[in-house]
Protein backbone atom coordinates (compact mmCIF):
# COMPACT_ATOMS: atom_id res chain seq x y z
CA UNK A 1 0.63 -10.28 41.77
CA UNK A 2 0.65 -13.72 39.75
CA UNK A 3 3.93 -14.88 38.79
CA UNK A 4 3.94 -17.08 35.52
CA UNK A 5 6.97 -18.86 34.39
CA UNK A 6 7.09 -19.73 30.37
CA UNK A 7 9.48 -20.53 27.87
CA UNK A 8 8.67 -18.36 25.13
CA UNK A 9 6.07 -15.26 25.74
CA UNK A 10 4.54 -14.31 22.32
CA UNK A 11 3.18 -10.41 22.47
CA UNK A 12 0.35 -9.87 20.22
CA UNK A 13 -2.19 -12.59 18.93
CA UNK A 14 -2.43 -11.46 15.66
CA UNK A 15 -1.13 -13.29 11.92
CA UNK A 16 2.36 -12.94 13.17
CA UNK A 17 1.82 -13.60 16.80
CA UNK A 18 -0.65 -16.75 16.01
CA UNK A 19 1.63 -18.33 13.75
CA UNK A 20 4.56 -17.97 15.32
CA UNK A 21 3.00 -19.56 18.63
CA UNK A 22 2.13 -22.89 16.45
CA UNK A 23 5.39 -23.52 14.78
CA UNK A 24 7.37 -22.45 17.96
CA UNK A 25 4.85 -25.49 20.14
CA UNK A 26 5.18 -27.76 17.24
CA UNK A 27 9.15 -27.70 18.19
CA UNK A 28 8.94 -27.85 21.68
CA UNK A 29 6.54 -29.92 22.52
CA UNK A 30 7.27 -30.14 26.39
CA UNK A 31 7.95 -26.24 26.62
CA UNK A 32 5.28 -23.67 28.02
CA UNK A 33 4.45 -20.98 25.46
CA UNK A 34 1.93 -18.46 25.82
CA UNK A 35 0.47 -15.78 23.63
CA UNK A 36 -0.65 -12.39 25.52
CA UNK A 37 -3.21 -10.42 23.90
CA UNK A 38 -4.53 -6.85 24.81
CA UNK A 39 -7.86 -7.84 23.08
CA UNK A 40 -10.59 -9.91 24.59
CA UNK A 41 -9.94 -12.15 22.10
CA UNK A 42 -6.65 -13.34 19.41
CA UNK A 43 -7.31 -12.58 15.59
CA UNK A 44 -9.61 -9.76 15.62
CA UNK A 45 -7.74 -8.42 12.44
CA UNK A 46 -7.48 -11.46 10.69
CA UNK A 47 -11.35 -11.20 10.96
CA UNK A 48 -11.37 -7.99 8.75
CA UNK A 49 -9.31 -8.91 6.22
CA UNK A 50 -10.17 -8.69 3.10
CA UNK A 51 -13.61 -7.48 3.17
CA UNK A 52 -13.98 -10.36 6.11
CA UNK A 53 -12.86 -12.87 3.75
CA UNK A 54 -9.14 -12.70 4.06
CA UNK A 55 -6.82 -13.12 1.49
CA UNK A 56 -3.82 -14.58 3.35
CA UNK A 57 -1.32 -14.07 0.77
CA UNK A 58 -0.60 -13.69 -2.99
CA UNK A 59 0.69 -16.50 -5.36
CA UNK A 60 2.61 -13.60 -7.39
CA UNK A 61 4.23 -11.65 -4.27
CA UNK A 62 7.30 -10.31 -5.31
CA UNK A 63 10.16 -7.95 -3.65
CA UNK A 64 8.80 -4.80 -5.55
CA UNK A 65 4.92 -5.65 -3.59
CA UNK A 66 6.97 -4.14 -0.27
CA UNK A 67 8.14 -1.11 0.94
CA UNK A 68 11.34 -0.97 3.64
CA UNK A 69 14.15 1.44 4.48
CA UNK A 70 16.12 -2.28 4.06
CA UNK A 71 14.99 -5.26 2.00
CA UNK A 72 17.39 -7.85 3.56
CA UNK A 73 14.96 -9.61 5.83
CA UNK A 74 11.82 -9.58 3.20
CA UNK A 75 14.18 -11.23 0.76
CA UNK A 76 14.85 -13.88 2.95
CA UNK A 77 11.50 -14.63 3.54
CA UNK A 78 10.52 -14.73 -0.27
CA UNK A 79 12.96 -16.90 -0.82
CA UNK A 80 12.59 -19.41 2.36
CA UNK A 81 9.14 -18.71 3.49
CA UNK A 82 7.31 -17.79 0.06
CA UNK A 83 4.06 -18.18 -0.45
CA UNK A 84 3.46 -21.78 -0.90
CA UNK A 85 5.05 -22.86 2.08
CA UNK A 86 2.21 -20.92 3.57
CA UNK A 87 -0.56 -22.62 1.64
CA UNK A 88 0.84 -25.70 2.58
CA UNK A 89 1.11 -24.76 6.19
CA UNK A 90 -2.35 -23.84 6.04
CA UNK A 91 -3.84 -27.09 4.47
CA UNK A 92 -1.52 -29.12 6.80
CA UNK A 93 -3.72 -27.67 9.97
CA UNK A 94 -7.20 -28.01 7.69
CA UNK A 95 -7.93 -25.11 5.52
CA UNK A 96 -8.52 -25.50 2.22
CA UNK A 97 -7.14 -22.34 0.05
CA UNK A 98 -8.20 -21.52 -3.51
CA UNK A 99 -6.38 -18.67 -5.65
CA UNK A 100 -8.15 -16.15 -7.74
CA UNK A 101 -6.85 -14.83 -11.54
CA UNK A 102 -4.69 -12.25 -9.79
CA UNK A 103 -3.01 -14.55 -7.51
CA UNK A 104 -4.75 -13.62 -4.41
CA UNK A 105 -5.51 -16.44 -1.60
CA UNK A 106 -8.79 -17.53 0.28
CA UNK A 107 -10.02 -19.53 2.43
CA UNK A 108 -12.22 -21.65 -0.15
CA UNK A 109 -15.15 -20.55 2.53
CA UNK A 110 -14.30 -17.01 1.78
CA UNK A 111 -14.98 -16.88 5.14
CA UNK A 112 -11.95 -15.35 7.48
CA UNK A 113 -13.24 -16.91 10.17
CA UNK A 114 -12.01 -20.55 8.66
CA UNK A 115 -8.30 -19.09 9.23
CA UNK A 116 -8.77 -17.62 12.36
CA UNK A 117 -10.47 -20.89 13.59
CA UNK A 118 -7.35 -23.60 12.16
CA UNK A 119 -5.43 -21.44 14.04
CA UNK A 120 -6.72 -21.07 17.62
CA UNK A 121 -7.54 -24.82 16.90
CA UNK A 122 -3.76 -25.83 16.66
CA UNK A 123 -2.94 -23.60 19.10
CA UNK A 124 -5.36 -25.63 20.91
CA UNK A 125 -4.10 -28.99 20.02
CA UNK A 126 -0.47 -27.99 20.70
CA UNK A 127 -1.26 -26.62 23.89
CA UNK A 128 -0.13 -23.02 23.28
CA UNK A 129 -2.20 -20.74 26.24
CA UNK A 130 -4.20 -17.79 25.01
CA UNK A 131 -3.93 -14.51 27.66
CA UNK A 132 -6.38 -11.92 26.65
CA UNK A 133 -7.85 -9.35 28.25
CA UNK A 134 -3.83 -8.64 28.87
CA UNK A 135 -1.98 -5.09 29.41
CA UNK A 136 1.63 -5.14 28.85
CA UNK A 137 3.21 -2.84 30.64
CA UNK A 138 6.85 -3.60 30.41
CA UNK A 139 9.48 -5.87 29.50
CA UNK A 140 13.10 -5.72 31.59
CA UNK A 141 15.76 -7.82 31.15
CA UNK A 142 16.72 -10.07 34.00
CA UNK A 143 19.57 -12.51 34.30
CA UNK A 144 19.13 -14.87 31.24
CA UNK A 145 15.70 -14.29 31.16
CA UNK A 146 12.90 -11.25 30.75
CA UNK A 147 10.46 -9.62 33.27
CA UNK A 148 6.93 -8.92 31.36
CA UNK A 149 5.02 -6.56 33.89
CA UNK A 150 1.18 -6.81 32.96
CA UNK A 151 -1.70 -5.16 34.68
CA UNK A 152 -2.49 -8.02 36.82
CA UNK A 153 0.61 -10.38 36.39
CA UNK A 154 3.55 -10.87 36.01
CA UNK A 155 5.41 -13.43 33.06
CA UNK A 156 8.80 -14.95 33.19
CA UNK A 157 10.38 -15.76 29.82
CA UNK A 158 13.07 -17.12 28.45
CA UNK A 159 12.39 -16.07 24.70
CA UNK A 160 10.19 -13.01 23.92
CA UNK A 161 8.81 -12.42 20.99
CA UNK A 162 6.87 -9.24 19.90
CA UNK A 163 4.40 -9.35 17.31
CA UNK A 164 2.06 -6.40 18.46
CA UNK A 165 1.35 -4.78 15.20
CA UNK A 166 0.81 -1.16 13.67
CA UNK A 167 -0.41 1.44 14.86
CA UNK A 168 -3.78 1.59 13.66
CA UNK A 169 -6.25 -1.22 14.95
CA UNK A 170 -8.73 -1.81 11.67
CA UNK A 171 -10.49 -4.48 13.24
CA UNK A 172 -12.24 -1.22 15.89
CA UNK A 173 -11.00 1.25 14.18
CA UNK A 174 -9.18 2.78 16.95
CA UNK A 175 -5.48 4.18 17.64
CA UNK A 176 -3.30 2.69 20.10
CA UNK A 177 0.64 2.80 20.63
CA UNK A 178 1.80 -0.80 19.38
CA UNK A 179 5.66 0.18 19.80
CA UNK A 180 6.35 0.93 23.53
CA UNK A 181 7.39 -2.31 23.82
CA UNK A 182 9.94 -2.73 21.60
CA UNK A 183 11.16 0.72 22.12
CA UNK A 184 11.18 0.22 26.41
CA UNK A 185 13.52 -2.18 24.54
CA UNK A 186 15.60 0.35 22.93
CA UNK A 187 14.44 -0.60 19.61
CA UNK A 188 13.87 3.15 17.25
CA UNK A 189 10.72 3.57 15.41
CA UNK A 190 10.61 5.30 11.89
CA UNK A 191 8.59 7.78 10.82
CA UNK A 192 4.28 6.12 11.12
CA UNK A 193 2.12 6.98 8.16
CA UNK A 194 -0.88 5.33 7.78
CA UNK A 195 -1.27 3.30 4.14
CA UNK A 196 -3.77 1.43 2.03
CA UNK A 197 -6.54 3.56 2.56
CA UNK A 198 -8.51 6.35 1.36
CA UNK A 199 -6.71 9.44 0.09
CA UNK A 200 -8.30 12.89 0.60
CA UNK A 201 -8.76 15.49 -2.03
CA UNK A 202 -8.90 19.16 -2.09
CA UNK A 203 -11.73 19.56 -4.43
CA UNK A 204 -15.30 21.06 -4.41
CA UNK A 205 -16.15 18.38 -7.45
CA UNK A 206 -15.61 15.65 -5.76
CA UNK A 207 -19.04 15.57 -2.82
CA UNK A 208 -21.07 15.53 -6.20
CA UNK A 209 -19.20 12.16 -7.33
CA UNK A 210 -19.79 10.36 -3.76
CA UNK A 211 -20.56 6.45 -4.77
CA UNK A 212 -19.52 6.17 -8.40
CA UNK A 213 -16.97 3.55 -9.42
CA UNK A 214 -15.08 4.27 -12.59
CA UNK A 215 -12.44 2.22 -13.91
CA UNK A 216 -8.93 3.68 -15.10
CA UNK A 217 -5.31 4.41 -13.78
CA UNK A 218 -4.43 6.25 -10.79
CA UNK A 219 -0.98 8.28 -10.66
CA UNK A 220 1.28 9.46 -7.21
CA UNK A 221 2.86 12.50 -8.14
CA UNK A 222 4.67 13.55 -5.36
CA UNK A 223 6.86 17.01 -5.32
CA UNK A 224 6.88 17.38 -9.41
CA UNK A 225 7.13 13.78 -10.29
CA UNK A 226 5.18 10.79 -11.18
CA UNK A 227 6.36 8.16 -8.50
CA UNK A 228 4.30 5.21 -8.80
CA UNK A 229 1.10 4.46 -11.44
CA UNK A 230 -2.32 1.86 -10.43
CA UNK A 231 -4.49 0.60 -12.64
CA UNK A 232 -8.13 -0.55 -11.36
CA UNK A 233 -11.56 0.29 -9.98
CA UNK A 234 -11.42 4.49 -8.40
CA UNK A 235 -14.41 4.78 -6.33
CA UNK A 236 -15.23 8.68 -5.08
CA UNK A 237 -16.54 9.39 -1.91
CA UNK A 238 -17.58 12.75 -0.31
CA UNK A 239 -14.30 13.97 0.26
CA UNK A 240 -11.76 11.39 -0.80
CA UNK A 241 -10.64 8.87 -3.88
CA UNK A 242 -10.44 5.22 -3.34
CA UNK A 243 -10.43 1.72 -4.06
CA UNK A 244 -7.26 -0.81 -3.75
CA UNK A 245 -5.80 1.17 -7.16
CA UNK A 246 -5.47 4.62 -4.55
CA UNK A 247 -4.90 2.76 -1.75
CA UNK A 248 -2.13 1.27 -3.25
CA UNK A 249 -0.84 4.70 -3.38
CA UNK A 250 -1.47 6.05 -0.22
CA UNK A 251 1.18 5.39 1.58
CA UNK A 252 3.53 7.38 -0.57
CA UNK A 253 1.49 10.28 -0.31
CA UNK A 254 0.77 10.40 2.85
CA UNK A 255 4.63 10.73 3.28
CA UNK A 256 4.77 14.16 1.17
CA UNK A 257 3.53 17.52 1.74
CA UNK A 258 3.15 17.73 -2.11
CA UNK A 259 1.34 15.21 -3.49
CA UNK A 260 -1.19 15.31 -6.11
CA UNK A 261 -2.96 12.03 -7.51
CA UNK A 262 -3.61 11.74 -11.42
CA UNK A 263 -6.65 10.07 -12.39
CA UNK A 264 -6.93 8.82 -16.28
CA UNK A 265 -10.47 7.88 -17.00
CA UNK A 266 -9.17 6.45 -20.27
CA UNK A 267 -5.64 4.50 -20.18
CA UNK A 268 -5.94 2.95 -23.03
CA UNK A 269 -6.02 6.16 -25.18
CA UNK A 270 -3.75 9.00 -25.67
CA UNK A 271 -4.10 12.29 -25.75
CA UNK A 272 -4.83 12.74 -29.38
CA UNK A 273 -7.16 9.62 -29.44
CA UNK A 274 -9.29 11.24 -26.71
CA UNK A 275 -9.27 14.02 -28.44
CA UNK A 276 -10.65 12.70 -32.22
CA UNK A 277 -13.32 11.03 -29.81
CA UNK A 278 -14.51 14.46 -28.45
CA UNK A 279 -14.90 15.89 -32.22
CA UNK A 280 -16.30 12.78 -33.17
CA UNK A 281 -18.71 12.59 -30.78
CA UNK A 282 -19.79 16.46 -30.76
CA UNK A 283 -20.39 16.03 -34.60
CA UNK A 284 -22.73 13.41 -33.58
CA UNK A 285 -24.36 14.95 -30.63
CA UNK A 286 -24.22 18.17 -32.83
CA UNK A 287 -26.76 21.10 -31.18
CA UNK A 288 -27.87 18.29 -28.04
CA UNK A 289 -26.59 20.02 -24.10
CA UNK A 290 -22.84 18.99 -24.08
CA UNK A 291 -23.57 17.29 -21.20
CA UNK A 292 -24.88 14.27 -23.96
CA UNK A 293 -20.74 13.99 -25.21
CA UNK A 294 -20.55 11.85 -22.63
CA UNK A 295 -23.05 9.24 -22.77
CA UNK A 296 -22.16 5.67 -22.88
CA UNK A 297 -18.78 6.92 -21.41
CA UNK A 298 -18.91 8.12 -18.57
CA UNK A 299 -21.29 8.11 -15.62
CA UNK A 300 -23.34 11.19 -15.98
CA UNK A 301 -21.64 13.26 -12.77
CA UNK A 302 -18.06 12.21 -14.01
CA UNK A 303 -19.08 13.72 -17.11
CA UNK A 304 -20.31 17.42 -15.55
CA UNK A 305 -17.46 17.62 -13.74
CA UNK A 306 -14.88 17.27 -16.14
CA UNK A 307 -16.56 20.02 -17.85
CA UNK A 308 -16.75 22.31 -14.33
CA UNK A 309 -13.08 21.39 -14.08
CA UNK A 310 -12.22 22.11 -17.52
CA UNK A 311 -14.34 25.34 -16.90
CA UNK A 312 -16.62 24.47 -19.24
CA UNK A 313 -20.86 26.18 -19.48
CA UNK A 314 -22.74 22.71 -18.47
CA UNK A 315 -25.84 24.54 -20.33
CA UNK A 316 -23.39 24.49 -23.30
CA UNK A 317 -24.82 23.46 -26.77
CA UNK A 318 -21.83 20.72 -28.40
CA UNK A 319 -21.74 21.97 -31.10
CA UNK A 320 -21.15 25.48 -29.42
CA UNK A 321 -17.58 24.12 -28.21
CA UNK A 322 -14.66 25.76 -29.36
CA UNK A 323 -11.24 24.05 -30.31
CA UNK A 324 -9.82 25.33 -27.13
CA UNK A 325 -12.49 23.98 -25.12
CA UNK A 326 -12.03 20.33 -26.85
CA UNK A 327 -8.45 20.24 -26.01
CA UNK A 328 -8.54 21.57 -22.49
CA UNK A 329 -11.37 18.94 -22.15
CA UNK A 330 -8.95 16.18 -23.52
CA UNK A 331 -7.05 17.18 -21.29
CA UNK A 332 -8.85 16.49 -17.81
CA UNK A 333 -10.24 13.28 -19.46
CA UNK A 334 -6.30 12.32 -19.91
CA UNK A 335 -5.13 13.65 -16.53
CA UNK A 336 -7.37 14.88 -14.51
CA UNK A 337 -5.49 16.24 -11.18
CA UNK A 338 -6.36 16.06 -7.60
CA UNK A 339 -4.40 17.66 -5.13
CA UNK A 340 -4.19 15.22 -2.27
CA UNK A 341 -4.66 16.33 1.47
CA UNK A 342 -1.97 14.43 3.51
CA UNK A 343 -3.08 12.36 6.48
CA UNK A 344 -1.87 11.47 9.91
CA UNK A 345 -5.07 9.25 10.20
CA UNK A 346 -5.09 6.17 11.35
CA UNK A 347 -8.18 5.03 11.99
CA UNK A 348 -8.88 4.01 8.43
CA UNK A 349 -6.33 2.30 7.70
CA UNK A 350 -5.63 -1.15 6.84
CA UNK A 351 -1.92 -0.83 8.13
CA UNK A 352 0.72 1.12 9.05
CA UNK A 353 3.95 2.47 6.95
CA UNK A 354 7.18 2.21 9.09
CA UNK A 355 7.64 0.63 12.33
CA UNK A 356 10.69 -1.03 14.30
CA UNK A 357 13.87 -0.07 11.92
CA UNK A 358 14.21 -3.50 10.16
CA UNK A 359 18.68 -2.60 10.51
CA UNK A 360 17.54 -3.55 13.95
CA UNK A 361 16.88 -7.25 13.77
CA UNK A 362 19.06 -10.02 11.97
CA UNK A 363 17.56 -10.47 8.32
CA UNK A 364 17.91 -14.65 9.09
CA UNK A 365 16.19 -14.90 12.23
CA UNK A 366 14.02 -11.76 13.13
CA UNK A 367 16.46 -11.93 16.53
CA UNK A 368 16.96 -8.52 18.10
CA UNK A 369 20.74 -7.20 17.54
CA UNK A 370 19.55 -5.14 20.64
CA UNK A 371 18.64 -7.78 23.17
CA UNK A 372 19.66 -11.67 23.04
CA UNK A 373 16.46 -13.88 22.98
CA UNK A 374 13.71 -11.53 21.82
CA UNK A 375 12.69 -11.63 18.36
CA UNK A 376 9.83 -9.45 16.34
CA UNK A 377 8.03 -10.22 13.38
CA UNK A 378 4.91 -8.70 11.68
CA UNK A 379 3.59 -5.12 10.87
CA UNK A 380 5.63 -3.83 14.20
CA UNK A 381 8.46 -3.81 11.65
CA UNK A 382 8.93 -1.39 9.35
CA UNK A 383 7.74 -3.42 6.33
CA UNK A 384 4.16 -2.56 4.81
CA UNK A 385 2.82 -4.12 1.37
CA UNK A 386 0.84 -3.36 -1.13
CA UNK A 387 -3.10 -4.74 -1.04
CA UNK A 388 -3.67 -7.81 -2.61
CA UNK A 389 -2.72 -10.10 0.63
CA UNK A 390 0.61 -9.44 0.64
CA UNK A 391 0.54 -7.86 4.29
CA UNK A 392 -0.06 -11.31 5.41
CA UNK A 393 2.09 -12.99 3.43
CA UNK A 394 4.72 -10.58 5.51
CA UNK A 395 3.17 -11.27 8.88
CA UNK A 396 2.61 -15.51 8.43
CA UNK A 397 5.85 -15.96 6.81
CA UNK A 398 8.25 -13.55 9.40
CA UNK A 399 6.01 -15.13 12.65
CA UNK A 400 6.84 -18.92 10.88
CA UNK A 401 10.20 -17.91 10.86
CA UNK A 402 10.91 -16.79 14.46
CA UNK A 403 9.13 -19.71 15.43
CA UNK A 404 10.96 -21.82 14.15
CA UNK A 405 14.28 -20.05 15.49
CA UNK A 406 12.63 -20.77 19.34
């Protein structure tokens, strides 16, 4: 077996892993540092970022944009590594970034590609060494330094870091253990949920919704109470609701046995306002199918199945509707109530709620308070945000600060 001897062994080539390997070459020049990568390639995930554009981070990223059993380490990152620095680290190595009206950050390509490629091409200019293709197997502590068993090799290092990501893998859309590492480490992992994605619903509506978009607000209520509200685009599919307003959502549900999601097709109005718009507009659609109440409202299938929910004859004349009916109608339109499915699926998802207990690792540096000299940063930890490129902002800013701790 191949023997390799490095200074600083990086474990996973993703936003974390990839950044961390340029600052750490930038200071130490004259030091071998290597990034090993179970892919056949580094930054397949950066790739798929934001609908393959990849919005890096978010001008507006605040504390309340994460979600942590401990908020130590995140704060020290907005407050040393916000999102600027980033930018400017970015532009430094040749990618020019443009923000959008919510604060999110491109590539002014919209491309991802552009910040996978400035990347691997300081990487390249540093001399940092890509492994891919790479299996780790283990890591054992030896002496001063650390063994790093891999199928076909094994890597001597001084300083480990591990940067190996969540569980899911959106860039195939495949499941793979991300944590054995850490944990052959003695690190704990919390409880895994997968978040910012798709949330299925028990409904028999919801198949005959499958491709509309509808704009409104999107409510968690999780055991009895309203946790956390979204406003933005809902999208329905065959079986589930989405769009970054539910996804935004999902992680928290998919955490509880009793959740239930509250769509309002109509934020801006209350109860009573939606309801003086039903009598107005049944006076005006007057003996027409009561299907016609909602026309130049609502798309045409929202609008029969807020009547099926509200158990309302689709055949129905307006005019034919009772008070009841109108107020039990107002009703949906103001909350209308999915009971969501909760889901252990991973496969979907864009990345993973919990990881490495974030107790475990020094708030400063990302250094183990397990093991001397090894250091993780990225989605391994348990630190997931919400969508708007704030994942990344996690992943480039932690992996900028570890390297510069090697």
């Amino acid at each position: 077996m191949k023997t390799i001897n490095v200074y600083a062994a990086i474990i996973g080539g993703g936003a974390a892993g990839l950044m961390c390997a340029c600052v750490a070459k930038k200071n130490n020049k004259d030091k071998r540092i290597v990034v090993i990568e179970r892919d056949n390639r580094v930054g397949k995930k950066i790739l798929v970022s934001g609908n393959s554009r990849c919005n890096l981070t978010n001008i507006n990223t605040t504390i309340d944009n994460y979600h942590t059993d401990s908020y130590d380490g995140v704060n020290f990152l907005l407050e040393n590594y916000p999102p600027q620095k980033i930018i400017d680290y970015f532009e430094s190595i040749g990618l020019v970034c443009k923000s959008d009206s919510d604060g999110r950050v491109y590539p002014l390509s919209r491309q991802s590609t552009a910040v996978l490629s400035v990347l691997r091409n300081e990487l390249k200019r540093r001399g940092v060494e890509e492994i891919c293709d790479t299996n780790v197997v283990s890591v054992t502590k030896s002496g001063n330094s650390y063994k790093i068993k891999c199928d076909d090799k094994l890597i001597i290092a001084e300083k480990v870091v591990i940067a190996t990501g969540g569980k899911n893998n959106y860039a195939q859309k495949v499941v793979t253990n991300t944590y054995c590492v850490a944990e052959s480490l003695g690190h704990k992992v919390t409880a895994l949920t997968p978040s910012l994605c798709a949330v299925k619903v028990d409904s028999k509506l919801i198949k005959s919704l499958k491709g509309i978009r509808a704009q409104g607000k999107v409510s968690a209520v999780i055991d009895g109470k309203k946790v956390k509200s979204e406003c933005g685009e809902i999208q329905f599919s065959t079986d589930s609701l989405s769009g970054i307003c539910v996804f935004n959502l999902s992680g928290l549900i998919n955490k509880s046995k009793n959740a239930k999601i509250i769509v309002q097709l109509l934020p801006d109005y209350s109860f009573e306002e939606i309801k003086d718009m039903l009598y107005r507009r049944v006076k005006l659609t007057g003996s027409d199918n009561v299907q016609e109440l909602f026309t130049g409202l609502f798309h045409k299938n929202i609008g029969i199945a807020l009547l099926k929910d509200s158990k309302i004859d689709t055949s129905l004349s307006a005019n034919k509707l009772s008070n009841s009916q109108i107020n039990t109608l107002a009703k949906t339109i103001n909350e209308w109530i999915f009971n969501a499915i909760k889901s252990n699926d991973f496969s979907g998802a864009q990345v993973t709620s919990g990881g490495i207990k974030t107790r475990e690792v020094d708030p400063r540096t990302f250094e183990s308070r397990i093991n001397k000299n090894v250091y993780l940063c990225g989605e391994v930890l348990d630190v997931d945000g919400d969508c708007g490129g704030f994942n990344l902002q996690f992943a480039f800013s932690s992996g900028m600060c570890v390297g510069e701790q090697l």
